[in-house]
PDB file of N, CA and C in Angstrom:
ATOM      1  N   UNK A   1       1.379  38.694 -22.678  1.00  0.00           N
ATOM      2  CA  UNK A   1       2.255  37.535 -22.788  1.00  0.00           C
ATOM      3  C   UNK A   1       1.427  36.262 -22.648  1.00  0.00           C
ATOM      4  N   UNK A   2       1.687  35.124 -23.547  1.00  0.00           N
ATOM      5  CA  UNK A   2       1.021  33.735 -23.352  1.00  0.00           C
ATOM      6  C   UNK A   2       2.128  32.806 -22.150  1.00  0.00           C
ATOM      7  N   UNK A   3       0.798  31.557 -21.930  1.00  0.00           N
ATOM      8  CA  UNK A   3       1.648  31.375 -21.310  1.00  0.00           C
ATOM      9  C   UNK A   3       2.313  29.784 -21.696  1.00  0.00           C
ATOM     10  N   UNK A   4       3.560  28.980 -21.272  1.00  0.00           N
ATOM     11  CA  UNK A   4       4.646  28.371 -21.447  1.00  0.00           C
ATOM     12  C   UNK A   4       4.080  26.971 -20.647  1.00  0.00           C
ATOM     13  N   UNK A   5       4.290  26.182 -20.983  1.00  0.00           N
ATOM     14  CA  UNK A   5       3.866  25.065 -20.104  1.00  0.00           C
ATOM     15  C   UNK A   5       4.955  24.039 -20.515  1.00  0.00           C
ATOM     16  N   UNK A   6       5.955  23.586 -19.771  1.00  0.00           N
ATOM     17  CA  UNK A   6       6.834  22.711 -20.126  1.00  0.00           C
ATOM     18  C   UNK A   6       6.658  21.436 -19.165  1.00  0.00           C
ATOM     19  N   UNK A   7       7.030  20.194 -19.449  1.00  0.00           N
ATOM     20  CA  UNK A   7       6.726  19.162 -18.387  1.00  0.00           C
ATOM     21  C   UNK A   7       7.628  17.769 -18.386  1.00  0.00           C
ATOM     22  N   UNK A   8       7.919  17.540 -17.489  1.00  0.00           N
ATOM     23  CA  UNK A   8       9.181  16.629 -16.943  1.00  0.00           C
ATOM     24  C   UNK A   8       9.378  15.938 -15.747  1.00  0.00           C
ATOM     25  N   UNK A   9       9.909  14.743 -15.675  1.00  0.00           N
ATOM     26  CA  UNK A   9       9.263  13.730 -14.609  1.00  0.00           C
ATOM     27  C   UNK A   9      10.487  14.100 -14.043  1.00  0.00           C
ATOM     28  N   UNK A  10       9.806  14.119 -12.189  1.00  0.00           N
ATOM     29  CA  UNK A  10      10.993  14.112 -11.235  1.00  0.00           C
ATOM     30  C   UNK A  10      10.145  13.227  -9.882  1.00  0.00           C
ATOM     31  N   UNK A  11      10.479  11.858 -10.565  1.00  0.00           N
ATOM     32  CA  UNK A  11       9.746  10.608 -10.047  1.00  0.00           C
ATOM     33  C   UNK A  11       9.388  11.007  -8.150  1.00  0.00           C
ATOM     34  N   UNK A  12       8.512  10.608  -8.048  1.00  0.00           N
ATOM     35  CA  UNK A  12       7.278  10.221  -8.072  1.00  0.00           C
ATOM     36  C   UNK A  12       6.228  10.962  -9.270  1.00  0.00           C
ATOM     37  N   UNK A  13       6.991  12.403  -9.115  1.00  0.00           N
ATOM     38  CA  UNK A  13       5.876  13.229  -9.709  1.00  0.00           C
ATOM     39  C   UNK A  13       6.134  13.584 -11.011  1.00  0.00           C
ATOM     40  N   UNK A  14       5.073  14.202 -11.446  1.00  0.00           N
ATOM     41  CA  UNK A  14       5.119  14.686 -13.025  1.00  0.00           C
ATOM     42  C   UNK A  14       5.128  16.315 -12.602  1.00  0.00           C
ATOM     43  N   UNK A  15       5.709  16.946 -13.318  1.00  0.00           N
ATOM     44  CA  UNK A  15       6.105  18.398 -13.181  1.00  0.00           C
ATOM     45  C   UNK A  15       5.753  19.158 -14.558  1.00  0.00           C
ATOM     46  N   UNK A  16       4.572  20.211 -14.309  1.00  0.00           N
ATOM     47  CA  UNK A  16       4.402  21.295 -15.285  1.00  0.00           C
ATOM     48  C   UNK A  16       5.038  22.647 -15.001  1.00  0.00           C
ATOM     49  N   UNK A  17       5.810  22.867 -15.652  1.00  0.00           N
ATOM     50  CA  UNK A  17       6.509  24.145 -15.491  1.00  0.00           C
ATOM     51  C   UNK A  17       5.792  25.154 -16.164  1.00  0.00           C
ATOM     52  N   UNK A  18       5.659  26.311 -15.618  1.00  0.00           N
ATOM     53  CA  UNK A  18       4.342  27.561 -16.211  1.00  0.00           C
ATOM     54  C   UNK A  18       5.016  28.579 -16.155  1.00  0.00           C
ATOM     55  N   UNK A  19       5.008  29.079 -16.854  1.00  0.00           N
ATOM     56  CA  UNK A  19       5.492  30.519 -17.272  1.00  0.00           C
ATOM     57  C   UNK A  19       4.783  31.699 -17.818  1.00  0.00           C
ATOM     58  N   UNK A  20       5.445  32.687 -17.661  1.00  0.00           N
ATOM     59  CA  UNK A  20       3.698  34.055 -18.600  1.00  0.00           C
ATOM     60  C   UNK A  20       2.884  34.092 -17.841  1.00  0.00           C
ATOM     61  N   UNK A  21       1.653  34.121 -18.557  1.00  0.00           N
ATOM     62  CA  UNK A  21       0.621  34.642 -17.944  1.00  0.00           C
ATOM     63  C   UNK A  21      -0.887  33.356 -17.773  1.00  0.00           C
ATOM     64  N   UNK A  22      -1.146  32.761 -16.812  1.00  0.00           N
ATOM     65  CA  UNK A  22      -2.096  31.942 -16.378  1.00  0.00           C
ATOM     66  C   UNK A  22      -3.245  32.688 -16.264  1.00  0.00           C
ATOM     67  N   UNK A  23      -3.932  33.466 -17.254  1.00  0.00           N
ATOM     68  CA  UNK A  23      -5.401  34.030 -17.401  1.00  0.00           C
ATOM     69  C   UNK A  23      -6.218  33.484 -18.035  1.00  0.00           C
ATOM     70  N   UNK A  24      -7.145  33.828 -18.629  1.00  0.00           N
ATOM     71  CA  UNK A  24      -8.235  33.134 -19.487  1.00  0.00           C
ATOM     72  C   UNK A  24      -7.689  32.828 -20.921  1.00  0.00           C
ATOM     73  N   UNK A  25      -6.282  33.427 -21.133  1.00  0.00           N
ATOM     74  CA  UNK A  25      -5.856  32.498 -22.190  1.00  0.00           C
ATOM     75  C   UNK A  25      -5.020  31.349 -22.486  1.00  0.00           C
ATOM     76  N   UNK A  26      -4.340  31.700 -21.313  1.00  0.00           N
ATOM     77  CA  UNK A  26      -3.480  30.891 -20.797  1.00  0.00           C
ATOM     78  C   UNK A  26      -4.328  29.010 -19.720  1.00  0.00           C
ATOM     79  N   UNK A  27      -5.269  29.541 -19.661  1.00  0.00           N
ATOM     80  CA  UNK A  27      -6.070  28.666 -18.464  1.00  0.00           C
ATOM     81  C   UNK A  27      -6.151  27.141 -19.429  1.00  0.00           C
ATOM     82  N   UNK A  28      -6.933  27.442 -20.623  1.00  0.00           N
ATOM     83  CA  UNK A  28      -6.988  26.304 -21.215  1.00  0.00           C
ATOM     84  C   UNK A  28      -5.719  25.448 -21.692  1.00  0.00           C
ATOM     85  N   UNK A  29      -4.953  26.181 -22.059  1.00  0.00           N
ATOM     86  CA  UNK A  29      -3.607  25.434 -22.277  1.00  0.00           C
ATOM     87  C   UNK A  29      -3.149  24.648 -21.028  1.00  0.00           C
ATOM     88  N   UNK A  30      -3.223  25.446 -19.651  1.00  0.00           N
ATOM     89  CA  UNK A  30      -3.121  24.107 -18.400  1.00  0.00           C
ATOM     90  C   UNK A  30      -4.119  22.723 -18.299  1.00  0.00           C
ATOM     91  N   UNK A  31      -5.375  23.046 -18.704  1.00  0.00           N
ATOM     92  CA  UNK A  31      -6.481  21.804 -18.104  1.00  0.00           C
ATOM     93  C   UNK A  31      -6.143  21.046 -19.584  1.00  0.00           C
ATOM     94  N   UNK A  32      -5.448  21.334 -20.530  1.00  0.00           N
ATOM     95  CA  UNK A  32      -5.159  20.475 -21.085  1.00  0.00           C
ATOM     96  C   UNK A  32      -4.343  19.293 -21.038  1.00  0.00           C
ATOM     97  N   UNK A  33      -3.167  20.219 -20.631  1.00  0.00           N
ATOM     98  CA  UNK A  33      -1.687  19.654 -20.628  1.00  0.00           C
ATOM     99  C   UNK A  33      -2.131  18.659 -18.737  1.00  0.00           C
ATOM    100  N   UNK A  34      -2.768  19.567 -18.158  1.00  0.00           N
ATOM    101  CA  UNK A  34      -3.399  18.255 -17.069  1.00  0.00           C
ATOM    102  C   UNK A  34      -4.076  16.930 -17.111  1.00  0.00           C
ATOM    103  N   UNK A  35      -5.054  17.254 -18.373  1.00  0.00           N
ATOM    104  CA  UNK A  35      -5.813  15.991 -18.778  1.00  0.00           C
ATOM    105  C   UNK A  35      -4.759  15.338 -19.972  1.00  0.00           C
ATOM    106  N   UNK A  36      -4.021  15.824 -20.285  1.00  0.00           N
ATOM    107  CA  UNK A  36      -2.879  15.208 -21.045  1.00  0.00           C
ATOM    108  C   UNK A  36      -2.184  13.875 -19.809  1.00  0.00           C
ATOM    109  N   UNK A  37      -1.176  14.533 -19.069  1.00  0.00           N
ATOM    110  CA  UNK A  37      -0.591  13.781 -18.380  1.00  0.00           C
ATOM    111  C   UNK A  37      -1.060  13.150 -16.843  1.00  0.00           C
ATOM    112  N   UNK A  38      -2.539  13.371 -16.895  1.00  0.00           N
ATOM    113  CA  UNK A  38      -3.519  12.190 -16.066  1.00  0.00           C
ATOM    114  C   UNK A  38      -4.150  11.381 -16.798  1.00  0.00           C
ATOM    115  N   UNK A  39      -4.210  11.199 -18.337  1.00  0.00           N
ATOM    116  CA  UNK A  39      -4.312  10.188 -19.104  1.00  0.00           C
ATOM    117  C   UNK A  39      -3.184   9.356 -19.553  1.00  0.00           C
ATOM    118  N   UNK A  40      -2.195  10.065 -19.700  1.00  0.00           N
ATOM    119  CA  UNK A  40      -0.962   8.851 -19.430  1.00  0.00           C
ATOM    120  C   UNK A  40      -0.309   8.566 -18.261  1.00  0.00           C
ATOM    121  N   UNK A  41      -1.271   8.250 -16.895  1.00  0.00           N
ATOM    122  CA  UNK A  41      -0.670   8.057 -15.717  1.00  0.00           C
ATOM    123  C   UNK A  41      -0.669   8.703 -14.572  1.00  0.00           C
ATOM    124  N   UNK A  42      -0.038   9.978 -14.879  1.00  0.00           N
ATOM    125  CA  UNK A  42       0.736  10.948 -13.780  1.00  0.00           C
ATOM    126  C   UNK A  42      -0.575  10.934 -13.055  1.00  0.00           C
ATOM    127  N   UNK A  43      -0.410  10.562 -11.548  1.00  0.00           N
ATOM    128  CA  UNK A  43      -1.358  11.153 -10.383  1.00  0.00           C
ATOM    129  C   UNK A  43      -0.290  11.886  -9.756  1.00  0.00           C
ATOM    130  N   UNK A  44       0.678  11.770  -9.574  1.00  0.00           N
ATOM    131  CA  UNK A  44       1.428  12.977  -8.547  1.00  0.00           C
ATOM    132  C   UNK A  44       2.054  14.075  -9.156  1.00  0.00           C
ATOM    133  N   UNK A  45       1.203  15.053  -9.589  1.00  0.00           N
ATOM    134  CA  UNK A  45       1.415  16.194 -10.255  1.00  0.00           C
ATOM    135  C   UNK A  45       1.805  17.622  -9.741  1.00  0.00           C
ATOM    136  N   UNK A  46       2.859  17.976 -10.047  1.00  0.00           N
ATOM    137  CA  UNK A  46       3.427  19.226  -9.313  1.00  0.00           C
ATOM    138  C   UNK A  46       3.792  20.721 -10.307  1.00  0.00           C
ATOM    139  N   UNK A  47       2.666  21.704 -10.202  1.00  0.00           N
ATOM    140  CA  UNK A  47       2.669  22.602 -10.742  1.00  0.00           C
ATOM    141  C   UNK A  47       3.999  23.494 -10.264  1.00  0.00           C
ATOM    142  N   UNK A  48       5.099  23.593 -11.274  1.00  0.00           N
ATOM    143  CA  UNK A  48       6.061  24.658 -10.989  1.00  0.00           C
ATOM    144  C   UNK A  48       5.732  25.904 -10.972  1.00  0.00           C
ATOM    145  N   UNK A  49       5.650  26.965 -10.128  1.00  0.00           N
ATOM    146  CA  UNK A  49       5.030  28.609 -10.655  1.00  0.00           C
ATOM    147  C   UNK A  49       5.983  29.333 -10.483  1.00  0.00           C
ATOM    148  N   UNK A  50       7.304  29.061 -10.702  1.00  0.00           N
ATOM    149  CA  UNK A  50       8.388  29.421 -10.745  1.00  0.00           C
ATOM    150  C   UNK A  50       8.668  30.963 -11.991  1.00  0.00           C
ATOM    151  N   UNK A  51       8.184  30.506 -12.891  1.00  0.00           N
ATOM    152  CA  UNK A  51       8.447  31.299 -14.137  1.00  0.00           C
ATOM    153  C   UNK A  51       7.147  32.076 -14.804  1.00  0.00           C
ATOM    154  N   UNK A  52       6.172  31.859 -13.430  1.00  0.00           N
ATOM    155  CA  UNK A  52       4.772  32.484 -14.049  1.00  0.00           C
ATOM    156  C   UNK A  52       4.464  34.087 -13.699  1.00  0.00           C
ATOM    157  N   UNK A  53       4.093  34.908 -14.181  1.00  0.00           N
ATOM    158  CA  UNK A  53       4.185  36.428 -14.236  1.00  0.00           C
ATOM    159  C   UNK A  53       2.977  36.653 -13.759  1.00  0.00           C
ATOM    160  N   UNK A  54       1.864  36.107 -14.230  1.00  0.00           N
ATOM    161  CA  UNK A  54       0.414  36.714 -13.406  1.00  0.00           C
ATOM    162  C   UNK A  54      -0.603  35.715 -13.649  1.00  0.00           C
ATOM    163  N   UNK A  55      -1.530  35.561 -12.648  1.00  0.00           N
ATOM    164  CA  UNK A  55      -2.262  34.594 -12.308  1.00  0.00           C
ATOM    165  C   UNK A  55      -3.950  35.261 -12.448  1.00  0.00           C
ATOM    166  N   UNK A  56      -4.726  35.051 -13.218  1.00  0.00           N
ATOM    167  CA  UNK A  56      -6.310  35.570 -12.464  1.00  0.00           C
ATOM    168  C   UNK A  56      -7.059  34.444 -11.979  1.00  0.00           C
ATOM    169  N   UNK A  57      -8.456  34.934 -12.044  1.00  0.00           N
ATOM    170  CA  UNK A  57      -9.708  33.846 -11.725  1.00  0.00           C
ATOM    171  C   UNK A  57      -9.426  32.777 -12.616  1.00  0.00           C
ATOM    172  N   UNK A  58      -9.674  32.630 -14.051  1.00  0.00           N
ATOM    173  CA  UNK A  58      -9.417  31.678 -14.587  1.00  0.00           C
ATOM    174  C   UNK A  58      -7.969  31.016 -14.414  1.00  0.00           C
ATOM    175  N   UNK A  59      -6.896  31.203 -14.231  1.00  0.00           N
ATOM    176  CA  UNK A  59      -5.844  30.689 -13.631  1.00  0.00           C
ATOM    177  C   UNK A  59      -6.324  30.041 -12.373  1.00  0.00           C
ATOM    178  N   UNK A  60      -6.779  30.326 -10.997  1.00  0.00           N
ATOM    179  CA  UNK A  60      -7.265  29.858 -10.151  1.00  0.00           C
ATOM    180  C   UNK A  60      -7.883  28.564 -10.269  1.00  0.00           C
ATOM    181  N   UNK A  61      -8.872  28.813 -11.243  1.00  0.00           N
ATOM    182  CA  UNK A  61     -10.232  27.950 -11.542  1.00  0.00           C
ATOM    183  C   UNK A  61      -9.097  26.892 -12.534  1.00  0.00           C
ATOM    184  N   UNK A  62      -8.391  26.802 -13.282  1.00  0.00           N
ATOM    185  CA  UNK A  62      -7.306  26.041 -13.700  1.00  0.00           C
ATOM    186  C   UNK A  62      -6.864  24.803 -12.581  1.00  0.00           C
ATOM    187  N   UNK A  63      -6.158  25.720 -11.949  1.00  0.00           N
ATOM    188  CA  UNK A  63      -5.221  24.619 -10.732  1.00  0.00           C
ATOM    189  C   UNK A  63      -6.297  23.874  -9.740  1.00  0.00           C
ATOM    190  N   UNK A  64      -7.439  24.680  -9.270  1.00  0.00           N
ATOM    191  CA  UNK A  64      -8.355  24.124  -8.498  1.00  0.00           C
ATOM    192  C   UNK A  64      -9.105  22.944  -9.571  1.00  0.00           C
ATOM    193  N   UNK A  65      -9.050  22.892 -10.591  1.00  0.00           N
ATOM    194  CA  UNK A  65      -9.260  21.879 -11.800  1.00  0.00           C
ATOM    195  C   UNK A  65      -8.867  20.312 -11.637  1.00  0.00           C
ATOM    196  N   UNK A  66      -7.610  21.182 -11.630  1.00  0.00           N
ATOM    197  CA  UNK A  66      -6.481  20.203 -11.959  1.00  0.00           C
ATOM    198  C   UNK A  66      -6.517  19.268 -10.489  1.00  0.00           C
ATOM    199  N   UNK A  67      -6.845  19.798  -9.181  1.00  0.00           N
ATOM    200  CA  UNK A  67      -6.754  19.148  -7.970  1.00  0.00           C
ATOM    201  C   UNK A  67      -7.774  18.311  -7.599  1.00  0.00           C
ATOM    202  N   UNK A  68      -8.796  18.852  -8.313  1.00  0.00           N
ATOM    203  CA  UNK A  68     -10.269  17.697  -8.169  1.00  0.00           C
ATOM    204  C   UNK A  68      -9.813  16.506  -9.212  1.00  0.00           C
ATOM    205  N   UNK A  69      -9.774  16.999 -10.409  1.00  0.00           N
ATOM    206  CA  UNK A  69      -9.123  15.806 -11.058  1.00  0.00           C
ATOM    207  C   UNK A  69      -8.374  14.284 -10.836  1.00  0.00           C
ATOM    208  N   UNK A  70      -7.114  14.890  -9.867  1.00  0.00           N
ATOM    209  CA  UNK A  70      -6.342  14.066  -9.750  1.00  0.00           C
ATOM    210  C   UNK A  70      -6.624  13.660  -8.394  1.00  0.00           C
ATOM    211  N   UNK A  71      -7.433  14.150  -7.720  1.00  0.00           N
ATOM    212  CA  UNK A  71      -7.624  13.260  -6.182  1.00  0.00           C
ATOM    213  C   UNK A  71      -9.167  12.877  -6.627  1.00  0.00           C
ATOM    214  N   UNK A  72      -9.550  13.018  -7.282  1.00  0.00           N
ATOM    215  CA  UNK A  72     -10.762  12.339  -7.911  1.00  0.00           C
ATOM    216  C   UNK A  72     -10.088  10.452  -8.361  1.00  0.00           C
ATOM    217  N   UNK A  73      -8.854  10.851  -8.659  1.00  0.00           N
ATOM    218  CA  UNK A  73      -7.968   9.771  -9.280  1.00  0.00           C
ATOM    219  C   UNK A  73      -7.189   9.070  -8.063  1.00  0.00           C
ATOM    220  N   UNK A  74      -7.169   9.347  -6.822  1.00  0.00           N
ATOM    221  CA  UNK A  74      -6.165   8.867  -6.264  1.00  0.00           C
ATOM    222  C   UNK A  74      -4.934   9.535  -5.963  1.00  0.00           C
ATOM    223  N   UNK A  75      -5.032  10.852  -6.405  1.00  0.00           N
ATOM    224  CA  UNK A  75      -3.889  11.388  -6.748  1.00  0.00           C
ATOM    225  C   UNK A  75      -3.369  12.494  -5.697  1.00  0.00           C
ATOM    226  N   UNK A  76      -2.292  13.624  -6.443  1.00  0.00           N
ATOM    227  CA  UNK A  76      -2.497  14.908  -5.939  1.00  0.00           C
ATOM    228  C   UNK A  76      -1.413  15.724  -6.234  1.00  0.00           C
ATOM    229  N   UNK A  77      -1.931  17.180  -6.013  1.00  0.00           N
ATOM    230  CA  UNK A  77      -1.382  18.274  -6.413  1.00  0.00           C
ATOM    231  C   UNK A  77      -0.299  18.733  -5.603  1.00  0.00           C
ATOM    232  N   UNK A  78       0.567  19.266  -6.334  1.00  0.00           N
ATOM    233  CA  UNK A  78       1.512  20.330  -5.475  1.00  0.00           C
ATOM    234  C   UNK A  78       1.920  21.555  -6.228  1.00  0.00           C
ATOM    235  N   UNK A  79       2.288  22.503  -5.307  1.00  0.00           N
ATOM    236  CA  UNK A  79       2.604  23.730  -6.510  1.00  0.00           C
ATOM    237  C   UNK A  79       3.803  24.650  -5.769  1.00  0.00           C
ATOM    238  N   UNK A  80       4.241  24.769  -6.510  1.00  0.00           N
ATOM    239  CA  UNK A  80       5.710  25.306  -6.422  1.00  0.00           C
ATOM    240  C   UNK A  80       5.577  26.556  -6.452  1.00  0.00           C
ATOM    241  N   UNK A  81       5.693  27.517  -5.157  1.00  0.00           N
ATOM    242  CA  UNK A  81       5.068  29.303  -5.867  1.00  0.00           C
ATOM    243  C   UNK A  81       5.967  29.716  -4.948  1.00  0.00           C
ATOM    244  N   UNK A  82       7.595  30.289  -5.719  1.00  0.00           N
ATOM    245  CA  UNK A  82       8.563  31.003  -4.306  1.00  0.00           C
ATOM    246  C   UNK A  82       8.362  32.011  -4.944  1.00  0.00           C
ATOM    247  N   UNK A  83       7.271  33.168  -5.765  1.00  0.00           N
ATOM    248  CA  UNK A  83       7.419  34.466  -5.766  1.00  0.00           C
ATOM    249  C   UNK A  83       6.237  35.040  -4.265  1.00  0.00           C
ATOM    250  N   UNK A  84       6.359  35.908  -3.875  1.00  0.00           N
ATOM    251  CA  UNK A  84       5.535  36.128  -2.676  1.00  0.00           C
ATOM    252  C   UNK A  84       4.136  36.996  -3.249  1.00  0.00           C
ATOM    253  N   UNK A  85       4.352  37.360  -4.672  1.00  0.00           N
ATOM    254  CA  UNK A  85       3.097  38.182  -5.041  1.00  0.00           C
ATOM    255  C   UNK A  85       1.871  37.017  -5.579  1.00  0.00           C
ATOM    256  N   UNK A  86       2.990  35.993  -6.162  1.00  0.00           N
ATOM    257  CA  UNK A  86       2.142  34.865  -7.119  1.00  0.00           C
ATOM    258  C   UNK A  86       1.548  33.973  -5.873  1.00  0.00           C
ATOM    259  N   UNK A  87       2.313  33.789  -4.360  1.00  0.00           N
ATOM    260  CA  UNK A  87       1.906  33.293  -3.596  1.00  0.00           C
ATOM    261  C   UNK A  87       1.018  33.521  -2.738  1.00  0.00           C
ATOM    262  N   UNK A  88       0.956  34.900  -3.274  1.00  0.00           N
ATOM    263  CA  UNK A  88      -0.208  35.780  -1.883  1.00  0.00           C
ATOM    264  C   UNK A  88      -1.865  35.413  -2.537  1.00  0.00           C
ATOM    265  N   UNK A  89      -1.921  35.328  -3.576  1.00  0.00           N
ATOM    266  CA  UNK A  89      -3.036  35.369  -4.417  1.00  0.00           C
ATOM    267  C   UNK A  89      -3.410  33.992  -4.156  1.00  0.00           C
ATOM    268  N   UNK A  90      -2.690  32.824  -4.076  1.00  0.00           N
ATOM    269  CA  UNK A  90      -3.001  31.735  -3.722  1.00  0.00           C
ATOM    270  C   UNK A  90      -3.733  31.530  -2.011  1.00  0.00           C
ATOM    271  N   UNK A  91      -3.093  32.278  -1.430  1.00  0.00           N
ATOM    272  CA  UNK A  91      -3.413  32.595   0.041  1.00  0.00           C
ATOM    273  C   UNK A  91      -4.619  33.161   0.040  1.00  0.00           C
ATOM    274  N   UNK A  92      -4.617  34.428  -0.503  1.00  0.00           N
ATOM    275  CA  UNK A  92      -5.901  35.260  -0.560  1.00  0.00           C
ATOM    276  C   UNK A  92      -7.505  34.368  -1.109  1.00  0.00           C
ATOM    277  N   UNK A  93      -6.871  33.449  -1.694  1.00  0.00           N
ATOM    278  CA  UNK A  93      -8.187  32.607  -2.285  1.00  0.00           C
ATOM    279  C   UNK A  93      -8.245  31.063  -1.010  1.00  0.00           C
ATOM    280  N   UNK A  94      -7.491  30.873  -0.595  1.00  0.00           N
ATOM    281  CA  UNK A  94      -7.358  29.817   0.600  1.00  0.00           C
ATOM    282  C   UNK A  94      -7.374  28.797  -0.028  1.00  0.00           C
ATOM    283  N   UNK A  95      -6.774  28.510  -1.042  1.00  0.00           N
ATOM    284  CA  UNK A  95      -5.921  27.300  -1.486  1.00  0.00           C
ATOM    285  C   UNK A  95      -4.544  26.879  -0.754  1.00  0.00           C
ATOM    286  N   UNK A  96      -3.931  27.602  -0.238  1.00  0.00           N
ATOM    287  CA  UNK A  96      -2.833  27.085   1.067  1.00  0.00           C
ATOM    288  C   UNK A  96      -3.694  26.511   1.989  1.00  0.00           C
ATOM    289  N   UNK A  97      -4.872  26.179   1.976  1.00  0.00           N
ATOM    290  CA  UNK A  97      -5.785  25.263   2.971  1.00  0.00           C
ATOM    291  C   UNK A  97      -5.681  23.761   2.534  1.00  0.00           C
ATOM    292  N   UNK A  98      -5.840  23.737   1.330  1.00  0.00           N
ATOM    293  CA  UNK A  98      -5.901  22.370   0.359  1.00  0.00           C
ATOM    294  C   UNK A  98      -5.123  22.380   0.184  1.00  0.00           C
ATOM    295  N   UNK A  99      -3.989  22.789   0.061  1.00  0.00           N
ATOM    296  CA  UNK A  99      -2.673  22.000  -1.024  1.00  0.00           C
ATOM    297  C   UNK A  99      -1.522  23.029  -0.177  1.00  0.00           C
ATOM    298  N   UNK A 100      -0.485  22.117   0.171  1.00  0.00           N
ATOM    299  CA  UNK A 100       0.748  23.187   0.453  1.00  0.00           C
ATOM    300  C   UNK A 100       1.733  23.896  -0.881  1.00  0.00           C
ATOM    301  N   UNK A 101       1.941  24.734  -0.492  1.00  0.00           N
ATOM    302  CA  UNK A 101       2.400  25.575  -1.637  1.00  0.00           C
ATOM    303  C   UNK A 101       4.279  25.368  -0.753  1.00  0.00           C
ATOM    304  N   UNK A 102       4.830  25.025  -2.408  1.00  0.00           N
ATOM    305  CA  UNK A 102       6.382  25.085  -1.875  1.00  0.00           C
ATOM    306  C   UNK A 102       7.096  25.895  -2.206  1.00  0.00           C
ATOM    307  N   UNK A 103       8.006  26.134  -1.982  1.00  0.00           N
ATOM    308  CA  UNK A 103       9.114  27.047  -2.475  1.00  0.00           C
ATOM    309  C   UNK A 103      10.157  26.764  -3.621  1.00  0.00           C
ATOM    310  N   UNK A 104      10.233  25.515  -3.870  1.00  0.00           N
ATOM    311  CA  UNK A 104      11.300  24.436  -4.729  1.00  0.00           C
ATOM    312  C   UNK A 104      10.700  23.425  -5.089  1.00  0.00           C
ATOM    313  N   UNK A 105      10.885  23.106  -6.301  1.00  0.00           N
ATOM    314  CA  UNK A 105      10.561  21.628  -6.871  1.00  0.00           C
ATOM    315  C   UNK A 105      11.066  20.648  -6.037  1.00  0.00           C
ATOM    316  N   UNK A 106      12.177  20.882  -4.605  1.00  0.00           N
ATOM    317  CA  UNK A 106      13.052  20.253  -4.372  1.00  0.00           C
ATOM    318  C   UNK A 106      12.501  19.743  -2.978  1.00  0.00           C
ATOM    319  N   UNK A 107      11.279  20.696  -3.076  1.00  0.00           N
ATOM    320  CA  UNK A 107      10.843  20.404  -1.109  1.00  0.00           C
ATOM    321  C   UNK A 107       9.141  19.367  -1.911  1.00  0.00           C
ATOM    322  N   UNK A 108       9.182  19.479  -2.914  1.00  0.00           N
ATOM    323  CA  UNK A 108       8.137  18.516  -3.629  1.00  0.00           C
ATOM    324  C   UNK A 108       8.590  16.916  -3.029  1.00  0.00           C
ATOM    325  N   UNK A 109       9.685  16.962  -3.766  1.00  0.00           N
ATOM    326  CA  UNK A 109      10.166  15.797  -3.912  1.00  0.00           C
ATOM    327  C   UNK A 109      10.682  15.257  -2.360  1.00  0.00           C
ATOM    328  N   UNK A 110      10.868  16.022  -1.712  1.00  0.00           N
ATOM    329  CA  UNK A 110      11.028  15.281  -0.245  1.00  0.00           C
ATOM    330  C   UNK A 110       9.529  15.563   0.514  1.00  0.00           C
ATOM    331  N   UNK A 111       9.073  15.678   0.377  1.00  0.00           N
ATOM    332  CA  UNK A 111       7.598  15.819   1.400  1.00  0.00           C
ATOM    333  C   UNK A 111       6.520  14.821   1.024  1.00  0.00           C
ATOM    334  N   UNK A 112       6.078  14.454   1.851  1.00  0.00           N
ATOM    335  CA  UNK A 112       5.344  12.841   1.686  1.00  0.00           C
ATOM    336  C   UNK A 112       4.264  13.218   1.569  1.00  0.00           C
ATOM    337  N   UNK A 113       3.689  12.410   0.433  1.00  0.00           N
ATOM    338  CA  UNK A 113       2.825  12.136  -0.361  1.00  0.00           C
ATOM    339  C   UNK A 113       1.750  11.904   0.250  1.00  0.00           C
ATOM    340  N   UNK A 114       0.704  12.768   0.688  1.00  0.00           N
ATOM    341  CA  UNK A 114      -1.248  12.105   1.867  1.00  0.00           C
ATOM    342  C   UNK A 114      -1.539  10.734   1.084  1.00  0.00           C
ATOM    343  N   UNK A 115      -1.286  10.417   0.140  1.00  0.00           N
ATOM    344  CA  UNK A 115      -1.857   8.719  -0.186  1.00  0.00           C
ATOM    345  C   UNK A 115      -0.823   7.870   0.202  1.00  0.00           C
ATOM    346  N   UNK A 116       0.013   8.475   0.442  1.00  0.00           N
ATOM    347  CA  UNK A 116       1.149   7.033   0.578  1.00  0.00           C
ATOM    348  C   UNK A 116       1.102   6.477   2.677  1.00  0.00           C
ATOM    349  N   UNK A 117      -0.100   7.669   3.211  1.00  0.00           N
ATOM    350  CA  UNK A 117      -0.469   7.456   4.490  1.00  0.00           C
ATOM    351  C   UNK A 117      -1.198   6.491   4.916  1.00  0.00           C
ATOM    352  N   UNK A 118      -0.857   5.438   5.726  1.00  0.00           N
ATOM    353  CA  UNK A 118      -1.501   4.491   5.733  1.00  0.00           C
ATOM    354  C   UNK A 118      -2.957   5.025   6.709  1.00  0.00           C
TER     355      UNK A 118
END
């Protein structure tokens, strides 16, 4: 399966919704659609992993991409992962160190932003 990348503002942030499969074929279609919408703006970017089926190294190496990027910019990542298999893999690599992983697009949007810290 390929994978789906849909994207939609839910102000502050810009939201990529991912679906399928985030592997080495799927990988480039994200650092695109990232350098897509950090060239028109978006620093507060929130990966949905809501609808995503399987994740590898290159998936990894994707999102960890995408997070240098945008705090390279001022910015920053969030990622939305309420399946517990898609979330464990994130754990297992210790990216829940750098970036909190949410459960809802909905706990995105209420949880404050590390740049907006004085």
């Amino acid at each position: 399966m390929s994978v789906t990348i849909r994207r939609y503002e839910e102000p502050p942030w810009t939201v990529l919704s991912i679906g399928g499969d985030l592997d080495v074929v799927g990988a480039p279609d994200l650092r695109q659609a990232v350098v897509a919408a950090v060239a028109e703006g978006s620093r507060l970017l929130a990966l949905d992993l809501s609808e995503l089926d399987f994740v590898d190294s290159f998936g990894i190496g994707a999102v960890v991409g995408a997070l240098k990027r945008l705090r390279q910019r001022g910015g920053d990542l969030a990622l939305v992962c309420p399946s517990p298999r898609i979330r464990r893999v994130f754990e297992i690599c210790d990216l829940d160190r750098i970036l909190v992983l949410h459960d809802s697009i909905d706990s995105v949007a209420e949880a404050e932003w590390i740049g907006s810290r004085s």
